[in-house]
N, C-alpha and C. Protein backbone atom coordinates (compact mmCIF):
# COMPACT_ATOMS: atom_id res chain seq x y z
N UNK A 1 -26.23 -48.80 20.45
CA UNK A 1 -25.66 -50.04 20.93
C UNK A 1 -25.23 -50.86 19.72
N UNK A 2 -24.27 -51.33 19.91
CA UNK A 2 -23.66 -52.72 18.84
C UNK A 2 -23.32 -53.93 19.18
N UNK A 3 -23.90 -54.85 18.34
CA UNK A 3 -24.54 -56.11 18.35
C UNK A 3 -23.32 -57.20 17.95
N UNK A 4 -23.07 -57.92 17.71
CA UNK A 4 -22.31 -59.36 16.88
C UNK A 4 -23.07 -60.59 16.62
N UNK A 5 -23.13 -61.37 16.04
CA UNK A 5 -23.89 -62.13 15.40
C UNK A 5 -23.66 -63.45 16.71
N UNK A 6 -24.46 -63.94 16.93
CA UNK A 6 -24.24 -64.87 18.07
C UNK A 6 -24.32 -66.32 17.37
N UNK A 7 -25.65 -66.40 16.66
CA UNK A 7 -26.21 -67.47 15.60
C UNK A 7 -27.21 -67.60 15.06
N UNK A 8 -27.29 -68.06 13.94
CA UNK A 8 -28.36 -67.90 12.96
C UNK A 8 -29.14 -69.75 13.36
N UNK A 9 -30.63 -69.49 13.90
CA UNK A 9 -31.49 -70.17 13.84
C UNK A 9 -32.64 -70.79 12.62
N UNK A 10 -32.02 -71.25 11.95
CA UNK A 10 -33.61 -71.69 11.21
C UNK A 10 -34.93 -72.40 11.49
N UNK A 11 -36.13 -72.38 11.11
CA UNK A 11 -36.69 -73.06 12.07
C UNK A 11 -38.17 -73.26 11.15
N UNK A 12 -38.74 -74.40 11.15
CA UNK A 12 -40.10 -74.86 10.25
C UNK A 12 -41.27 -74.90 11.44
N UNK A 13 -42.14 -73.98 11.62
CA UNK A 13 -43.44 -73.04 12.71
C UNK A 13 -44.29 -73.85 11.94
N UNK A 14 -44.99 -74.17 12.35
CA UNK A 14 -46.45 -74.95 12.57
C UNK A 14 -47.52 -73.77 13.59
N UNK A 15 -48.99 -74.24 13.41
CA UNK A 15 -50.29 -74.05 14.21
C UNK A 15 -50.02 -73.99 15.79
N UNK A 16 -49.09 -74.86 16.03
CA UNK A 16 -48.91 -75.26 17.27
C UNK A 16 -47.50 -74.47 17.96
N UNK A 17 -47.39 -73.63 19.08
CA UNK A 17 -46.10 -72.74 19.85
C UNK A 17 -45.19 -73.73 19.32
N UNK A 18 -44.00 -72.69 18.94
CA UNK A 18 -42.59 -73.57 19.58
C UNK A 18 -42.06 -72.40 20.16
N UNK A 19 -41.64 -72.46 21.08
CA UNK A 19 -40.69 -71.96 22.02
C UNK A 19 -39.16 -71.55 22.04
N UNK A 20 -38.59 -70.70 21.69
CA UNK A 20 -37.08 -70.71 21.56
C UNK A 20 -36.28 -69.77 23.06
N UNK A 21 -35.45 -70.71 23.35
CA UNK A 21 -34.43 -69.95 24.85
C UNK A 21 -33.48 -68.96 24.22
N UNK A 22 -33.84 -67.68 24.74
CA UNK A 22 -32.60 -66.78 23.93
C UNK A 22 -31.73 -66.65 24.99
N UNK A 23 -31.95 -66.57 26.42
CA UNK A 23 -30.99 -66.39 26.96
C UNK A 23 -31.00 -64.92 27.78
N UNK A 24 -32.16 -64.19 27.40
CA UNK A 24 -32.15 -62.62 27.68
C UNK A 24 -31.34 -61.70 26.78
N UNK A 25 -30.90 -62.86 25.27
CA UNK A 25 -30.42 -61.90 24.51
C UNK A 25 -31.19 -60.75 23.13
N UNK A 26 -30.67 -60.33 22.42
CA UNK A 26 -30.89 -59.92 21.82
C UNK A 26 -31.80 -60.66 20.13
N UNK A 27 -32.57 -60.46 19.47
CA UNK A 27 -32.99 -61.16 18.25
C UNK A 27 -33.46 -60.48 17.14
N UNK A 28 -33.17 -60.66 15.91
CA UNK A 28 -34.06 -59.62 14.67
C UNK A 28 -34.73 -61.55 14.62
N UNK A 29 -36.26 -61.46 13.71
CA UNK A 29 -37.02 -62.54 13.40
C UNK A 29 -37.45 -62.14 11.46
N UNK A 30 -37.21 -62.66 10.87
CA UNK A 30 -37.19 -63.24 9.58
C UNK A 30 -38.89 -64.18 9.56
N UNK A 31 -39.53 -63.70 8.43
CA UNK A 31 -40.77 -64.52 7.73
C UNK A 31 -40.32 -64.76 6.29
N UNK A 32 -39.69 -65.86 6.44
CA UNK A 32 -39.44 -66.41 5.12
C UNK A 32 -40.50 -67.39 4.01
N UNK A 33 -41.81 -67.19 4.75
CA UNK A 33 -43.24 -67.58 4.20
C UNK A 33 -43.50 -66.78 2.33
N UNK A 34 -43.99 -67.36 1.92
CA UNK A 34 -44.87 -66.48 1.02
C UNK A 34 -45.71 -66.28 0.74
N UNK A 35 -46.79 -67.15 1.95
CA UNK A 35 -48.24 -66.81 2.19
C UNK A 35 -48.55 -66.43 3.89
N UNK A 36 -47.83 -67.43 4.54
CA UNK A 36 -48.19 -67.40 6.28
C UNK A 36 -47.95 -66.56 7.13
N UNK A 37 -48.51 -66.26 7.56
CA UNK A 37 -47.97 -65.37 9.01
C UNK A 37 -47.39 -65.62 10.16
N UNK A 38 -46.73 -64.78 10.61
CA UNK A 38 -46.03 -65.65 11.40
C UNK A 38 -46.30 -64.55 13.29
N UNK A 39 -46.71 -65.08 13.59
CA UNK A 39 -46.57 -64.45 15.41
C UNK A 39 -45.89 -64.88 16.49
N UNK A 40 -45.61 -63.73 16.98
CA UNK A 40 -44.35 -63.99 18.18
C UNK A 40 -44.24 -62.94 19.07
N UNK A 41 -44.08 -63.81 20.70
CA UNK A 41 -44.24 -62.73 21.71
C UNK A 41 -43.09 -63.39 23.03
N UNK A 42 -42.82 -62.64 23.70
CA UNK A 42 -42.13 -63.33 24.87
C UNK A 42 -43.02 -64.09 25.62
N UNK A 43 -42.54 -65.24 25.71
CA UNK A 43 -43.37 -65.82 27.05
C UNK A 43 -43.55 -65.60 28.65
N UNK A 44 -42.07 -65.76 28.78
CA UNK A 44 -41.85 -65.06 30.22
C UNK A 44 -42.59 -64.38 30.71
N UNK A 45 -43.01 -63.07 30.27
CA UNK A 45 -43.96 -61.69 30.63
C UNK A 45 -45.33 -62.78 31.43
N UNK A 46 -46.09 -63.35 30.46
CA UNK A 46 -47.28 -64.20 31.04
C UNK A 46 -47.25 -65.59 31.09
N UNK A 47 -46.82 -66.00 30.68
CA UNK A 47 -46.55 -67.77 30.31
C UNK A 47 -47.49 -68.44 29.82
N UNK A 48 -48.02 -67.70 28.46
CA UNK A 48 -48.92 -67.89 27.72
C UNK A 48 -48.46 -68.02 26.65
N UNK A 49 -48.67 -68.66 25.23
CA UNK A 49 -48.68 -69.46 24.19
C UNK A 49 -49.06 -68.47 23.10
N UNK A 50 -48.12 -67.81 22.30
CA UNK A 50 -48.34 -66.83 21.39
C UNK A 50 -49.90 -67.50 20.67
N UNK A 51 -50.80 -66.26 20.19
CA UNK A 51 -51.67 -66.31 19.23
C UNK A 51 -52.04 -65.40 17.94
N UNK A 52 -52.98 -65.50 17.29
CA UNK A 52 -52.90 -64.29 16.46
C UNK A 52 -53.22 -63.15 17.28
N UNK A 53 -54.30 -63.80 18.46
CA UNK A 53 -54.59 -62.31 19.47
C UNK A 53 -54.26 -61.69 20.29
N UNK A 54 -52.61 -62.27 20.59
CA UNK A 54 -51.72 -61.98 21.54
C UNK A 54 -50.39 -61.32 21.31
N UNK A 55 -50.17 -62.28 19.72
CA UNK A 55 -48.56 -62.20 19.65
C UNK A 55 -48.45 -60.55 18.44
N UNK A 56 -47.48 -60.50 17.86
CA UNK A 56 -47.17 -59.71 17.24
C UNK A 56 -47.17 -60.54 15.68
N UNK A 57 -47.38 -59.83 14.03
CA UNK A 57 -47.47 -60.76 13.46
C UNK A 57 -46.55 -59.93 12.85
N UNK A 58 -46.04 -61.10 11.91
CA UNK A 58 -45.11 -60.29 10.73
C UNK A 58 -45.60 -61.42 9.10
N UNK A 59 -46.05 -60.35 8.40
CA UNK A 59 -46.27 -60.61 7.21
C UNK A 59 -45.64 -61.64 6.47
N UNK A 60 -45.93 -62.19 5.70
CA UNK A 60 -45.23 -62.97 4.58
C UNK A 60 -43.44 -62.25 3.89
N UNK A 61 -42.90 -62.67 4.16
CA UNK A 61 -41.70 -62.21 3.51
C UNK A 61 -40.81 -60.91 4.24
N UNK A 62 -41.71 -60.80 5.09
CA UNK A 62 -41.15 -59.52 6.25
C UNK A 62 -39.98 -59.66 7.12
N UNK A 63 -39.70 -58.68 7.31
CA UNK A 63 -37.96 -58.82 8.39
C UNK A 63 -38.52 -57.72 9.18
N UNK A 64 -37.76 -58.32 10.79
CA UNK A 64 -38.29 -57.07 11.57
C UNK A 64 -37.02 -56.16 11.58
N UNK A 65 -37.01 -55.13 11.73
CA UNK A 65 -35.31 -54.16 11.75
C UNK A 65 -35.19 -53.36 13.22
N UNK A 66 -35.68 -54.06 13.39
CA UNK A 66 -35.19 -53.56 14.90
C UNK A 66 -35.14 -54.68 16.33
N UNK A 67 -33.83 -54.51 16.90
CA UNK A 67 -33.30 -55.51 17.87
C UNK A 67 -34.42 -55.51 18.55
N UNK A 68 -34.95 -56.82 18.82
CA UNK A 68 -35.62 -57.05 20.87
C UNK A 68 -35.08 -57.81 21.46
N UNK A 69 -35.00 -57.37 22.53
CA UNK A 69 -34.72 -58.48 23.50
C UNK A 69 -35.43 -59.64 24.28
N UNK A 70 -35.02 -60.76 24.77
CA UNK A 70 -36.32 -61.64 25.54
C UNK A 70 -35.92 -62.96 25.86
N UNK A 71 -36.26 -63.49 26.54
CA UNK A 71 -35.65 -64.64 27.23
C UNK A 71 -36.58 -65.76 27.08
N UNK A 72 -37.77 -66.31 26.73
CA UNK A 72 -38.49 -67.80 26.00
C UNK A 72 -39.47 -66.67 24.88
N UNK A 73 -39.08 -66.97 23.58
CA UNK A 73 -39.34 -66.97 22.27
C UNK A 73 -40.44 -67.49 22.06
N UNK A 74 -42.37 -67.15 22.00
CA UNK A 74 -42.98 -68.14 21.41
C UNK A 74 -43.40 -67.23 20.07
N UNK A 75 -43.02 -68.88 19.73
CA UNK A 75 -43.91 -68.39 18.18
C UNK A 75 -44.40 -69.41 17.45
N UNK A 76 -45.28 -69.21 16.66
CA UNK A 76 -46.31 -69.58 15.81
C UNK A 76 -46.54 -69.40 14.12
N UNK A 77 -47.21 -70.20 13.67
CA UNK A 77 -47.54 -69.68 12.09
C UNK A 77 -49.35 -69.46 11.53
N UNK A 78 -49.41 -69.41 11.20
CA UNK A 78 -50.88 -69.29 10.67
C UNK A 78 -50.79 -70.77 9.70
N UNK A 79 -50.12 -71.42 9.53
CA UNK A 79 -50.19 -72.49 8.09
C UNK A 79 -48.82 -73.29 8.27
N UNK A 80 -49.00 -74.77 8.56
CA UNK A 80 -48.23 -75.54 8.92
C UNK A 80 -46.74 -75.54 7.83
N UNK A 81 -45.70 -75.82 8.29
CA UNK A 81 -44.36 -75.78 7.30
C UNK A 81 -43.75 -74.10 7.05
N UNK A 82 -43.64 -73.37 7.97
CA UNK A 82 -43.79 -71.94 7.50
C UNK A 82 -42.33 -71.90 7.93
N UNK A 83 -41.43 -71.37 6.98
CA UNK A 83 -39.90 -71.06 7.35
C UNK A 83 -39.96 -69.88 8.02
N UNK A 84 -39.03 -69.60 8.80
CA UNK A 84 -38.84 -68.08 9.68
C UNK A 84 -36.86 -68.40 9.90
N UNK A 85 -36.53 -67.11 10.05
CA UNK A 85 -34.78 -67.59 10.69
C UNK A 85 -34.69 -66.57 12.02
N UNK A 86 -34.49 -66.80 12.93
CA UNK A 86 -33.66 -66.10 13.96
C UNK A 86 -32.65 -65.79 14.09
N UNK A 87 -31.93 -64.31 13.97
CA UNK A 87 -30.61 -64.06 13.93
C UNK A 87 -30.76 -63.43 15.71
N UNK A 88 -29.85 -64.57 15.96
CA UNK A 88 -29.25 -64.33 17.90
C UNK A 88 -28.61 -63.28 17.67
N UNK A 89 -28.61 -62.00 18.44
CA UNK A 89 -27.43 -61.01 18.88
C UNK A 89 -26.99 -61.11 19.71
N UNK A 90 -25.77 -60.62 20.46
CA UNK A 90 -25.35 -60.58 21.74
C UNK A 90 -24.67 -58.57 21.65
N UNK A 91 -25.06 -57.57 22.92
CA UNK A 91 -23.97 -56.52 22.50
C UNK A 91 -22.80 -56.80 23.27
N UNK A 92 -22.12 -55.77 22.32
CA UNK A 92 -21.13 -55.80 22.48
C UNK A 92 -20.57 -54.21 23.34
């Protein structure tokens, strides 16, 4: 499948969910941390509030390389001020 760039999200994750609407599209997620972790899971599925014991984590400085799809985005940091970027896909 092939993708196009829809839009690039930046975004400063805190202790506390934030939530992002994709739309049911496509997303790669970026940890632009150099200590924090960062976790993230669909909400939709349960309508529960990503955790470390729920969500998926991605390391300090990690990129995920492979598309998911999902429609409410939660995510989280381990350590307040933690950069991450969301690149939106849409296919094509």
């Amino acid at each position: 499948m092939e993708y196009r760039i829809e839009a690039v999200k930046t975004l400063t994750l805190g202790t506390a969910e934030t939530e992002l609407e994709l739309g049911c599209g496509g997303f790669l997620l970026q940890n632009n941390s150099e200590s924090a972790v960062l976790y993230f899971k669909e909400k939709a599925y349960d309508g529960a509030a990503v955790t470390a014991a729920n969500g998926f984590a991605l390391r300090p400085g990690e990129t995920m390389h492979t598309v998911l799809c999902g429609r409410t985005l939660s995510l989280a940091a381990s350590a307040a001020n933690t950069a991450a970027a969301v690149l939106l896909l849409e296919a094509v």
